[in-house]
N, C-alpha and C. Protein backbone atom coordinates (compact mmCIF):
# COMPACT_ATOMS: atom_id res chain seq x y z
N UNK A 1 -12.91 10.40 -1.06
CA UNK A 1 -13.40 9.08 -0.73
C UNK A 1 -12.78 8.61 0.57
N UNK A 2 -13.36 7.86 1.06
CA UNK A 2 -13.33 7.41 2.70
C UNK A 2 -12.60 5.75 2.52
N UNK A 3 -11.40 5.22 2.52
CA UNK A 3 -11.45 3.98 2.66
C UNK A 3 -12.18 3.27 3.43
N UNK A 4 -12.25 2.25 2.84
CA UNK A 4 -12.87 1.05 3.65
C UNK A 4 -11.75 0.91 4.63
N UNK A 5 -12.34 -0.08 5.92
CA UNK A 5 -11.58 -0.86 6.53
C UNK A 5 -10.28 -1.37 5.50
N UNK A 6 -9.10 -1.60 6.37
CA UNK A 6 -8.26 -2.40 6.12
C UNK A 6 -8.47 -3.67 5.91
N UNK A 7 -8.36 -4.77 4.82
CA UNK A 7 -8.71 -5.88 4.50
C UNK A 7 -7.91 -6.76 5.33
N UNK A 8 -8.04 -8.61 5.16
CA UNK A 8 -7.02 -9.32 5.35
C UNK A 8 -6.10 -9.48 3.93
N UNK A 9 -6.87 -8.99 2.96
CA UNK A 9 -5.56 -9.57 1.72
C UNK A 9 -4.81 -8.37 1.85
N UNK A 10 -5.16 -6.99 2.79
CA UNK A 10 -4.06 -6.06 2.84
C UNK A 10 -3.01 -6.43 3.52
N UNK A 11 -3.63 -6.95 4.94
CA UNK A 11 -2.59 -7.37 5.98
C UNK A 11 -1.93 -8.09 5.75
N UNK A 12 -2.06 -9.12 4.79
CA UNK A 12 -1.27 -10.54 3.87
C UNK A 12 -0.23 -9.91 3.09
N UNK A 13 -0.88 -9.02 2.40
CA UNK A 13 0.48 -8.09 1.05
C UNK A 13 1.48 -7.56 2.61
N UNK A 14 1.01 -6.72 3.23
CA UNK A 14 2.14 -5.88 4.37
C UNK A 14 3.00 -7.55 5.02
N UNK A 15 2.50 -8.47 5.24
CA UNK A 15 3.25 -9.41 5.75
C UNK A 15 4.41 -10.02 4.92
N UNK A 16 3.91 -10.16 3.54
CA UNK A 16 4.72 -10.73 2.49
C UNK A 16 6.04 -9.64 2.22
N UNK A 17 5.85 -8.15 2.47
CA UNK A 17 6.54 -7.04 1.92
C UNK A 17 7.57 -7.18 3.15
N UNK A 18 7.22 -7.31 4.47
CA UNK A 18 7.83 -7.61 5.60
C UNK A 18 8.85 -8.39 5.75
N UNK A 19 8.13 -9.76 5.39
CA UNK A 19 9.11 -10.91 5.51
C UNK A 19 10.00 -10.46 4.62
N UNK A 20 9.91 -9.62 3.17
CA UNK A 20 11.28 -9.86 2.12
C UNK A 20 12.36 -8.59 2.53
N UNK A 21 11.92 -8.00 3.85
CA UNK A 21 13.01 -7.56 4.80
C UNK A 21 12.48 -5.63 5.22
N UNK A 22 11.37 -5.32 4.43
CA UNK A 22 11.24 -3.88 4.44
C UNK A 22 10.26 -3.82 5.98
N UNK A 23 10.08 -2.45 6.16
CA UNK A 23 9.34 -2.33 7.26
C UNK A 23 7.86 -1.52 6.78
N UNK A 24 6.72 -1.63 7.17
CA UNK A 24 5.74 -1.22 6.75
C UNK A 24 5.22 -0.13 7.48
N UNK A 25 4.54 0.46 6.99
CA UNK A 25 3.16 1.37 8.11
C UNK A 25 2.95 2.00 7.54
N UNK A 26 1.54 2.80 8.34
CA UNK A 26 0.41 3.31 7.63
C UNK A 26 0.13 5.01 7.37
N UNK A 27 1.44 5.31 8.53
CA UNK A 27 1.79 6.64 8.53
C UNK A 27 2.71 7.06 6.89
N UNK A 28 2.34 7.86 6.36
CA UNK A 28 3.00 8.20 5.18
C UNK A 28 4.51 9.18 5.27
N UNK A 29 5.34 8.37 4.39
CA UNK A 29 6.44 8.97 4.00
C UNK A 29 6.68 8.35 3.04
N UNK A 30 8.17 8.78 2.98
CA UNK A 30 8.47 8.13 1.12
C UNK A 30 9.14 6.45 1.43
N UNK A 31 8.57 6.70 0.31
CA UNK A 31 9.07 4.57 0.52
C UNK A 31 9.30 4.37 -0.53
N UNK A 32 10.21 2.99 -0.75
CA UNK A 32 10.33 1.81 -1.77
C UNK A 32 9.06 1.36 -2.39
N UNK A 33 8.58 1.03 -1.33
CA UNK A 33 7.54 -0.11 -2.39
C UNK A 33 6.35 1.04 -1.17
N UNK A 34 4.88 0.23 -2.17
CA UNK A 34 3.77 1.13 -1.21
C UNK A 34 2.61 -0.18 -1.52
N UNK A 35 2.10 -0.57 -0.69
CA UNK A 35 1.15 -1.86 -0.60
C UNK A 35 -0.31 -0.99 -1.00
N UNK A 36 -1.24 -1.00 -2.09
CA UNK A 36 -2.38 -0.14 -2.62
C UNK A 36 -3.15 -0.80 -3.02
N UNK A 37 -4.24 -0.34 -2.91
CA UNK A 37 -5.31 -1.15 -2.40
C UNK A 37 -6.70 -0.73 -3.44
N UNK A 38 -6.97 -1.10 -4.82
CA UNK A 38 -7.48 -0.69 -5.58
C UNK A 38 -9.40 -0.90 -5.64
N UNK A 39 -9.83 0.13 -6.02
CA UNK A 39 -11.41 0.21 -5.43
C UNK A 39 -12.19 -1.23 -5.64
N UNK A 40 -11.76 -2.31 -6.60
CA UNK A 40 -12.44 -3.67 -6.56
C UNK A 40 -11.66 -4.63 -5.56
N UNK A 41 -11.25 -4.07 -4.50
CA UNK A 41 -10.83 -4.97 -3.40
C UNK A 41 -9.43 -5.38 -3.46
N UNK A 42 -8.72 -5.39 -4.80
CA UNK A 42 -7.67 -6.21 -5.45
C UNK A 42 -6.15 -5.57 -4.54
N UNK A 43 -5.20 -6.22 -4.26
CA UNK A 43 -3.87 -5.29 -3.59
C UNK A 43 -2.84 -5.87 -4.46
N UNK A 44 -2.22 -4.70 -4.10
CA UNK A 44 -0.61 -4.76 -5.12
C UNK A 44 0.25 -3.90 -4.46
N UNK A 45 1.26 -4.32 -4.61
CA UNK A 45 2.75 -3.62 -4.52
C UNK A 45 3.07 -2.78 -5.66
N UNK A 46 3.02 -1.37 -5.56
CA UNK A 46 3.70 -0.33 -6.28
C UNK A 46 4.75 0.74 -6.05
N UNK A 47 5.29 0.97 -6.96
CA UNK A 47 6.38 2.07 -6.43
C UNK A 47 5.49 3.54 -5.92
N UNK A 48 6.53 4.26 -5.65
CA UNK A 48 5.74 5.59 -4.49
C UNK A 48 5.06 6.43 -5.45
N UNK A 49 5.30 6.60 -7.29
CA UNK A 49 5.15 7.54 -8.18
C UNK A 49 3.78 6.60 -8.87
N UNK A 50 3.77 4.92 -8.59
CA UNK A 50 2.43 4.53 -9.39
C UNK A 50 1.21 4.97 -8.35
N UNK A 51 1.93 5.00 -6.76
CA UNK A 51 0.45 4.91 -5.70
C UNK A 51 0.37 6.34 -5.72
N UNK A 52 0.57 7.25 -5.81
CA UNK A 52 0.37 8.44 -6.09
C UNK A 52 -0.19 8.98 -6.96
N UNK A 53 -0.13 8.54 -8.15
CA UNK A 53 -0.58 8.53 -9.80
C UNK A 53 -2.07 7.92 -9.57
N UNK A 54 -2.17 6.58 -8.83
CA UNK A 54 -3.70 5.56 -8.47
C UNK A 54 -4.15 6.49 -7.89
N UNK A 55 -4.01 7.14 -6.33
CA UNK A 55 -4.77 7.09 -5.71
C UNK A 55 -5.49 8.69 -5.81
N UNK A 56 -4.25 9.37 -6.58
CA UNK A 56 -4.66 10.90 -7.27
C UNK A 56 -6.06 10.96 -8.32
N UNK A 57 -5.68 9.79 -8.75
CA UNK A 57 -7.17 9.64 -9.78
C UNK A 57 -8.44 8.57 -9.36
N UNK A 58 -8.15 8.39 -7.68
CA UNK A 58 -9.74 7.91 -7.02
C UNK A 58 -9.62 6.29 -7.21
N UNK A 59 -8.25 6.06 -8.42
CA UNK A 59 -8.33 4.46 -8.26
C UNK A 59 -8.60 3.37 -7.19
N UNK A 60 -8.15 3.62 -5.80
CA UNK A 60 -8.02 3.14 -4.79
C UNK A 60 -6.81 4.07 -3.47
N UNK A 61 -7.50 3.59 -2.50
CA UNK A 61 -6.06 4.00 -1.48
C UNK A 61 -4.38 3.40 -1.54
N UNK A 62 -3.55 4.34 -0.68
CA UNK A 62 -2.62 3.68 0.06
C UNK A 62 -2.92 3.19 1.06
N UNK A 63 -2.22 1.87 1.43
CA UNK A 63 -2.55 1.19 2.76
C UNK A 63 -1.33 1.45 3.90
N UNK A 64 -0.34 1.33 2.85
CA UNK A 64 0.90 1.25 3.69
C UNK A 64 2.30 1.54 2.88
N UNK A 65 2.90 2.03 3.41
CA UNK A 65 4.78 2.92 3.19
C UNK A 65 5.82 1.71 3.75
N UNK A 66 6.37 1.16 2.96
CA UNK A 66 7.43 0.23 3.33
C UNK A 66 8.64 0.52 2.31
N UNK A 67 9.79 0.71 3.74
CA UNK A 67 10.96 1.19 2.70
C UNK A 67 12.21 -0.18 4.24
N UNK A 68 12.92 0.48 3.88
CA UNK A 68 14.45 -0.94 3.98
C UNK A 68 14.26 -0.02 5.67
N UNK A 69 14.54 -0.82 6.70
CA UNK A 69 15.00 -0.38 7.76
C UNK A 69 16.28 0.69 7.79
C-alpha cells in the first residue's frame, strides 16, 4: 500500500511529540515513541514494537521515528 499524503493531524501529533522534548523524522530508525497513522485517517503515538505489529498487518503507516536527542 502507497500512503497517502502526510496529513495536518500528522504534522500536529509530530509537533506535540516535539514540544514534550523528542526529535522526529520520517527517515526510519529505532525510536521511543513512533507517530502512526491508521488507514481511517486517525493518529497515535505508539511504541516501535506496536507500529511495526500495525503497519505489518496493512493497519496503517509510520509517519515518523522520534526518540530523545
Amino acid at each position: 500500500m502507497v500512503p497517502p499524503s502526510r496529513s495536518d493531524l500528522v504534522a500536529q501529533v509530530v509537533a506535540d511529540v516535539e514540544a514534550a522534548g523528542l526529535t522526529c523524522s520520517p527517515t526510519p530508525s529505532l525510536a521511543q515513541s513512533i507517530v502512526f497513522e491508521w488507514l481511517d485517517g486517525s493518529v497515535g503515538v505508539l511504541t516501535f514494537d506496536q507500529a511495526l505489529s500495525g503497519a505489518s498487518a496493512g493497519e496503517g503507516w509510520v509517519r515518523s521515528y522520534c526518540a530523545a536527542p
